[in-house]
Protein backbone atom coordinates (compact mmCIF):
# COMPACT_ATOMS: atom_id res chain seq x y z
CA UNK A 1 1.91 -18.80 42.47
CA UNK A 2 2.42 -17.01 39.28
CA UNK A 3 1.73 -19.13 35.93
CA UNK A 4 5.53 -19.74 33.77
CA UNK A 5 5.25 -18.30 30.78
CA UNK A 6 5.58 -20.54 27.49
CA UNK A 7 7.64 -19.40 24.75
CA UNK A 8 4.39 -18.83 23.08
CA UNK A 9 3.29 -15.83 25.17
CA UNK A 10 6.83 -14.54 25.61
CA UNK A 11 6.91 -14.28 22.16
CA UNK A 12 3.67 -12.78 21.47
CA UNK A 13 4.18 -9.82 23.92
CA UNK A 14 7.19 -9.18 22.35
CA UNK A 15 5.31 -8.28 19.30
CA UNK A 16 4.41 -5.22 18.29
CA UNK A 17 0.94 -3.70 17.77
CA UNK A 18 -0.44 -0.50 16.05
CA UNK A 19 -2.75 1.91 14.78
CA UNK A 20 -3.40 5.19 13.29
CA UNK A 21 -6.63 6.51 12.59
CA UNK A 22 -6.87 9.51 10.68
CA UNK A 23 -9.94 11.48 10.25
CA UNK A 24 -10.04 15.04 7.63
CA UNK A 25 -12.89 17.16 6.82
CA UNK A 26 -13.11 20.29 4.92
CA UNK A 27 -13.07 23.48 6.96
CA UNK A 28 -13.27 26.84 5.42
CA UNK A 29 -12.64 25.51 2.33
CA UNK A 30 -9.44 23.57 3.14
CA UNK A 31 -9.03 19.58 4.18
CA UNK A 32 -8.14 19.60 7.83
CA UNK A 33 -7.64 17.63 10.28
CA UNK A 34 -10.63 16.28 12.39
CA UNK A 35 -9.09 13.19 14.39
CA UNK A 36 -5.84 11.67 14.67
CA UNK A 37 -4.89 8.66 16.70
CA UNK A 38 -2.23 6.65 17.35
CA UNK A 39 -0.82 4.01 18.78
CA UNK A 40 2.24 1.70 19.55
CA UNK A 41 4.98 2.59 16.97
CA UNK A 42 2.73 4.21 14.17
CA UNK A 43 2.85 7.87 13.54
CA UNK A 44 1.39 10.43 11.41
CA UNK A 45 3.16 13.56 10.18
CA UNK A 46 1.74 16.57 8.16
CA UNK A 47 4.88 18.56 6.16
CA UNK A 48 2.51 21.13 5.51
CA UNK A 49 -0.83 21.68 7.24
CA UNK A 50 -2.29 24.28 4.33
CA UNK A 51 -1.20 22.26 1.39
CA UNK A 52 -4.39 21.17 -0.36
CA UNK A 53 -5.00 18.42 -0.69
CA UNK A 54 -3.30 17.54 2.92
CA UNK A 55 -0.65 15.08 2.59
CA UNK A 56 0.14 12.83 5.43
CA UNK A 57 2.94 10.52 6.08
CA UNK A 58 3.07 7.45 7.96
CA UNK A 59 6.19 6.69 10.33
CA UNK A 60 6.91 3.32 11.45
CA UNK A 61 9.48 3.92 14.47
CA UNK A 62 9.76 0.12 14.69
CA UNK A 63 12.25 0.44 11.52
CA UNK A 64 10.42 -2.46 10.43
CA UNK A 65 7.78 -5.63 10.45
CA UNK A 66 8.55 -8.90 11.76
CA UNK A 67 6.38 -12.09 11.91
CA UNK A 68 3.78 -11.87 14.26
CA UNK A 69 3.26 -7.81 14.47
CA UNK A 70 0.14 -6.08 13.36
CA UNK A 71 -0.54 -2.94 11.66
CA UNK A 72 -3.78 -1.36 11.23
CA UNK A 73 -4.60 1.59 9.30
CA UNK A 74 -8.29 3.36 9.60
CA UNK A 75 -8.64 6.75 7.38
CA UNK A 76 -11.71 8.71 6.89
CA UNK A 77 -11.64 11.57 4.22
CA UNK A 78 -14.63 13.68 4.30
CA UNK A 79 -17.19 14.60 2.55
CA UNK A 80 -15.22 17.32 -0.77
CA UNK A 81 -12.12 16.46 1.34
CA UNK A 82 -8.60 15.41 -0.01
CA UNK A 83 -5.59 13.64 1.29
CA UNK A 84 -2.69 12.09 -0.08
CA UNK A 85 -0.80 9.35 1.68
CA UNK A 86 2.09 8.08 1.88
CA UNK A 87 5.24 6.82 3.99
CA UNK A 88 8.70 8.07 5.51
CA UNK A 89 10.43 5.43 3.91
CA UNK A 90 9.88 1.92 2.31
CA UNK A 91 8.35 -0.78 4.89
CA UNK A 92 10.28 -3.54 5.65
CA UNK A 93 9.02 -7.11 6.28
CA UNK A 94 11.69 -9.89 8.10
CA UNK A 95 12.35 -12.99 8.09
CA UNK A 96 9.54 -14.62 10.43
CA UNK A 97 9.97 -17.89 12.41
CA UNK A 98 6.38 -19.04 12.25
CA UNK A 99 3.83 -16.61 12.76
CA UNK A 100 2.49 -13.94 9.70
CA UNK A 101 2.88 -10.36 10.33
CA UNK A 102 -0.68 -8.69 10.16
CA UNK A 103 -1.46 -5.37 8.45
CA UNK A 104 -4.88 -4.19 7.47
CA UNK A 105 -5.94 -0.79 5.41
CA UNK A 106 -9.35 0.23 5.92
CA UNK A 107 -10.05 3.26 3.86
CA UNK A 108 -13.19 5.62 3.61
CA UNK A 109 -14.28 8.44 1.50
CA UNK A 110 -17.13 10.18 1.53
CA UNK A 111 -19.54 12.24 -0.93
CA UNK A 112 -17.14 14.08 -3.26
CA UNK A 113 -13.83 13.41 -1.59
CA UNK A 114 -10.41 12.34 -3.04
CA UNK A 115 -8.52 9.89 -1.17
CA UNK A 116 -4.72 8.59 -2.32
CA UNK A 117 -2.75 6.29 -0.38
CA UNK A 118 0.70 6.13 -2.20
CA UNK A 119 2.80 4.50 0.52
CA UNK A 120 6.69 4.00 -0.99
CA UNK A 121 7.75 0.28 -1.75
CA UNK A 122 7.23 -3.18 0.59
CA UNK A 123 10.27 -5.05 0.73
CA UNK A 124 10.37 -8.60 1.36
CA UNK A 125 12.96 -10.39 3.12
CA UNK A 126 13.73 -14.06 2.31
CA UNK A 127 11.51 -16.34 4.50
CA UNK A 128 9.09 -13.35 5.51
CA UNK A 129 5.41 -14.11 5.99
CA UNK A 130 3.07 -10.99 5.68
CA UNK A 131 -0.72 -11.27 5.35
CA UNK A 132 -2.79 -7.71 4.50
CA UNK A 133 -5.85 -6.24 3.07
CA UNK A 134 -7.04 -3.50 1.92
CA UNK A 135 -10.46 -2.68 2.50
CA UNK A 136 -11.74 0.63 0.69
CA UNK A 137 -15.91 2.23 0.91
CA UNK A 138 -16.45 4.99 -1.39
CA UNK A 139 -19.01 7.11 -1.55
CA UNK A 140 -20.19 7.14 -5.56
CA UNK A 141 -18.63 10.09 -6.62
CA UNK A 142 -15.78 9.62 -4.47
CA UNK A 143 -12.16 9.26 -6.13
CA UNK A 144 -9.74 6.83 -5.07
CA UNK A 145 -5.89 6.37 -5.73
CA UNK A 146 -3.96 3.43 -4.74
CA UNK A 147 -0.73 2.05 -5.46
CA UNK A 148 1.28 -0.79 -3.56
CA UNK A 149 4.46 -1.74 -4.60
CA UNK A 150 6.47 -4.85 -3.88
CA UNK A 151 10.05 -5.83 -4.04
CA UNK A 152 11.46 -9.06 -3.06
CA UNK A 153 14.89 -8.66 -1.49
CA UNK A 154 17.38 -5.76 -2.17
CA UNK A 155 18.78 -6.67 -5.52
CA UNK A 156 21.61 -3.79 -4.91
CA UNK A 157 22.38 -5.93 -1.60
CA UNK A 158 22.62 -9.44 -3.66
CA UNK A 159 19.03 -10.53 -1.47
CA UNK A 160 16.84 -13.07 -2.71
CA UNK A 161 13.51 -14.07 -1.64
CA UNK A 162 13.67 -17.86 -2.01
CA UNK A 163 10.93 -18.80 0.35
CA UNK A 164 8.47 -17.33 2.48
CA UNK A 165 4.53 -16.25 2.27
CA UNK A 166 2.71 -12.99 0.95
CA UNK A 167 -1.35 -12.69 0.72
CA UNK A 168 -2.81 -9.73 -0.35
CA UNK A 169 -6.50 -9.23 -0.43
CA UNK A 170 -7.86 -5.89 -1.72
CA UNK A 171 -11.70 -5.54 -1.81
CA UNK A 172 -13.34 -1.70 -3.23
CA UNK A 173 -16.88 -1.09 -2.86
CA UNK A 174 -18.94 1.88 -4.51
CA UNK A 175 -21.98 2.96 -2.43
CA UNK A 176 -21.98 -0.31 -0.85
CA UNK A 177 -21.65 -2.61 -3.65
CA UNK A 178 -18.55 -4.30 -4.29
CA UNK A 179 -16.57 -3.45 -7.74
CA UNK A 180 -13.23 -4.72 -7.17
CA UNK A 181 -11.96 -7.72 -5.49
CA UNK A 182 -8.89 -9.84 -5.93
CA UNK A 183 -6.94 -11.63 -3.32
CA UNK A 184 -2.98 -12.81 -4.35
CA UNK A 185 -1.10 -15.58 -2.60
CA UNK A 186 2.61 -16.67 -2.94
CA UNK A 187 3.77 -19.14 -0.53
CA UNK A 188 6.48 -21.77 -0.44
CA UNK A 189 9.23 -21.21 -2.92
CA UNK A 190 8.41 -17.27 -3.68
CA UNK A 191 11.31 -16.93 -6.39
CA UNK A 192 10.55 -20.05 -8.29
CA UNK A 193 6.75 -19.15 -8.75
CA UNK A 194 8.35 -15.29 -9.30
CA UNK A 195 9.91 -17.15 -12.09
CA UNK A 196 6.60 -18.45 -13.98
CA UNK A 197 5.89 -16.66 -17.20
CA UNK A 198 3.01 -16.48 -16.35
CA UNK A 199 3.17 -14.31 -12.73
CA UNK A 200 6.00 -12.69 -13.01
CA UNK A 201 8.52 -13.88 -15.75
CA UNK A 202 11.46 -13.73 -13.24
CA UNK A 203 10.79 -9.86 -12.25
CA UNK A 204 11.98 -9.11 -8.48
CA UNK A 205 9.58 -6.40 -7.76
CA UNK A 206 5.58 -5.80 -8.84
CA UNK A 207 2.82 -3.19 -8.31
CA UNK A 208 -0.59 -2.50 -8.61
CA UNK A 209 -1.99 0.59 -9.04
CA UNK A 210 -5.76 1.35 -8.28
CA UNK A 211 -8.14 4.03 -9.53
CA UNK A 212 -11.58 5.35 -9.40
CA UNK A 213 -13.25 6.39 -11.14
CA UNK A 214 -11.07 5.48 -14.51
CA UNK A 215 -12.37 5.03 -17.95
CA UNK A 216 -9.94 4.23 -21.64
CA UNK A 217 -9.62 8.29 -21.35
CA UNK A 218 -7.78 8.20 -18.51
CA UNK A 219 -5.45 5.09 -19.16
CA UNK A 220 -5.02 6.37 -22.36
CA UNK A 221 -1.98 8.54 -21.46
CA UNK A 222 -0.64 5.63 -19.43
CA UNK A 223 -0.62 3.29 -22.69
CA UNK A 224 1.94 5.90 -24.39
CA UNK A 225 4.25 5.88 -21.79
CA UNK A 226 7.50 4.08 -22.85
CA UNK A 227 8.42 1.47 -19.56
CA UNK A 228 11.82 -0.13 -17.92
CA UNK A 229 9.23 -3.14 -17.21
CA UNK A 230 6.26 -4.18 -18.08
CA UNK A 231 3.22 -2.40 -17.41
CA UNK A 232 -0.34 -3.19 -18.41
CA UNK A 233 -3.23 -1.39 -17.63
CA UNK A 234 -7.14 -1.99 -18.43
CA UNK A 235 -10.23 0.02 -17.35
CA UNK A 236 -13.67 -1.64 -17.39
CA UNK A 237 -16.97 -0.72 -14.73
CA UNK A 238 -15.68 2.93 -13.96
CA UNK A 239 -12.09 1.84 -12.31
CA UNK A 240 -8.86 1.30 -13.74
CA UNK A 241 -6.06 -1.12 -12.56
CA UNK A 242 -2.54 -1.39 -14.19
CA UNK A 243 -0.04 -3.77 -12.96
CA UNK A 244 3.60 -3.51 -12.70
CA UNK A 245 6.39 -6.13 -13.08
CA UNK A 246 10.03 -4.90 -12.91
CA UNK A 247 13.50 -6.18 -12.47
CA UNK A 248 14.35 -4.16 -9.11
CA UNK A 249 12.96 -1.75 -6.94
CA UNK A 250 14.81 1.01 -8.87
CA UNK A 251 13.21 0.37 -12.21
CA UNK A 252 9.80 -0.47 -10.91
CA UNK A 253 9.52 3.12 -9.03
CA UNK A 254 10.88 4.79 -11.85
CA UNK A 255 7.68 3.39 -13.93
CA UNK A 256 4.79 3.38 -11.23
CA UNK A 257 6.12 7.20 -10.76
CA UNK A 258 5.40 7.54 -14.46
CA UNK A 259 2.27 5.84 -14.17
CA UNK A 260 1.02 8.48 -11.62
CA UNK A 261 2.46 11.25 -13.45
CA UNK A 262 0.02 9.86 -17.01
CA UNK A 263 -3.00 9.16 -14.68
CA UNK A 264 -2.36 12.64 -13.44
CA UNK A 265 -1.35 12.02 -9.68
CA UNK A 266 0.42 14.56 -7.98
CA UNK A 267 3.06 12.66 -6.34
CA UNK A 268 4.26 13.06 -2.67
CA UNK A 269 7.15 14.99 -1.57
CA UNK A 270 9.04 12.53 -0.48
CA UNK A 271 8.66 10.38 -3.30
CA UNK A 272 11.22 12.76 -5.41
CA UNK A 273 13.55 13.16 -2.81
């Protein structure tokens, strides 16, 4: 006789699971690339196969993330290989009614390679529970660009995010030894501790943006940029990191697009679209 099924397994195979991993290596002088995979609802797209450095984008045909789904990104850049990433549209992240939804970034460059991941905005729904990481092993004279952006609820829609939970755990290593690490955790009453003047001051979306290597040459630019928010950026160790607090989504995209722009990022496509 066939085991019942408890609401606990109905609901986990309801969930969904994916993956893309992306391999590029140089070939004839141009990034290319070497493997692609994917599964469940995660794509990869390439607008233009000769553009240099390759840019991919990342589809979620799910339209979404909801409590209890997983995510996983793996990307491999090659040795003197170069790829900007980013995504068809912002990710969205539902209301959950238990379980976190899972996504983990594992990123890879090797000896001489450039490697952005510039994915557009996360946006929060009220009572949403998302855990993910970002793992990142760079070669030592690799480069590295990344910038996540969060923004809780659609202010343009009247959304709040008054509860829910949102951890965040980047780690960066350098020929093997760790350089960057930081792990962020909001949970319980999101907008309240949004609120604090000392985490957000009552701004409803953030950002971080990531480089390396970065030195007070290369923020400099970024310093004499004139903000909607407020920005701050430091570089210490051979990295950079500014951080982003904004009222909306609208103003904090207009400044982490300048804050590319002065760190000299060529931005994605679809980013000025």
């Amino acid at each position: 006789m066939q085991a019942v099924s408890t609401a606990h397994d109905i609901f986990a195979a309801n969930r969904a699971a994916g993956r893309i991993a992306l391999a590029v290596a140089v070939r004839e002088g141009v990034t290319r690339r070497r493997r692609v995979f994917e599964d469940g609802p995660l794509r990869v797209r390439f607008p233009s196969v000769d553009a240099d450095p390759l840019e991919a984008v990342i589809v979620n045909t799910a339209g979404g993330i909801a409590g209890g789904d997983r995510a996983r990104f793996d990307l491999d850049v090659g040795p003197a290989a170069g790829v900007v990433v980013t995504t068809a549209a912002a990710e969205k992240v539902y209301r959950s009614t238990g379980p976190a939804a899972d996504v983990a970034i594992t990123l890879k460059a090797g000896a001489g390679a450039a490697l952005s991941w510039l994915p557009q905005e996360t946006i929060l729904f009220d009572r949403s529970r998302l855990s993910r990481s970002i793992e990142a092993d760079l070669a030592g004279d690799a480069s590295l660009l990344v910038a996540e952006a969060v923004v809780f609820g659609r202010s343009a829609m009247g959304e709040t995010v008054e509860q829910g939970a949102f951890t965040d755990r980047w780690r960066i290593r350098r020929d093997g030894r760790l350089v960057f690490a930081e792990t962020l955790r909001l949970d319980g009453r999101i907008a309240q501790r949004l609120g604090e003047p000392a985490i957000a001051g009552g701004a409803g979306a953030v950002a971080t943006v990531l480089a390396v290597p970065g030195d007070e040459s290369r923020i400099a630019p970024v310093r004499a940029q004139t903000f909607c928010g407020e920005v701050g950026v430091s570089a210490w160790n051979g990295l950079a990191v500014a951080r982003l607090c904004a009222k909306d989504g609208a103003m904090l995209r207009r400044d982490l697009g300048a804050v590319l722009a002065a760190l000299g990022a060529a931005l994605p496509r679809l980013w000025l679209q």
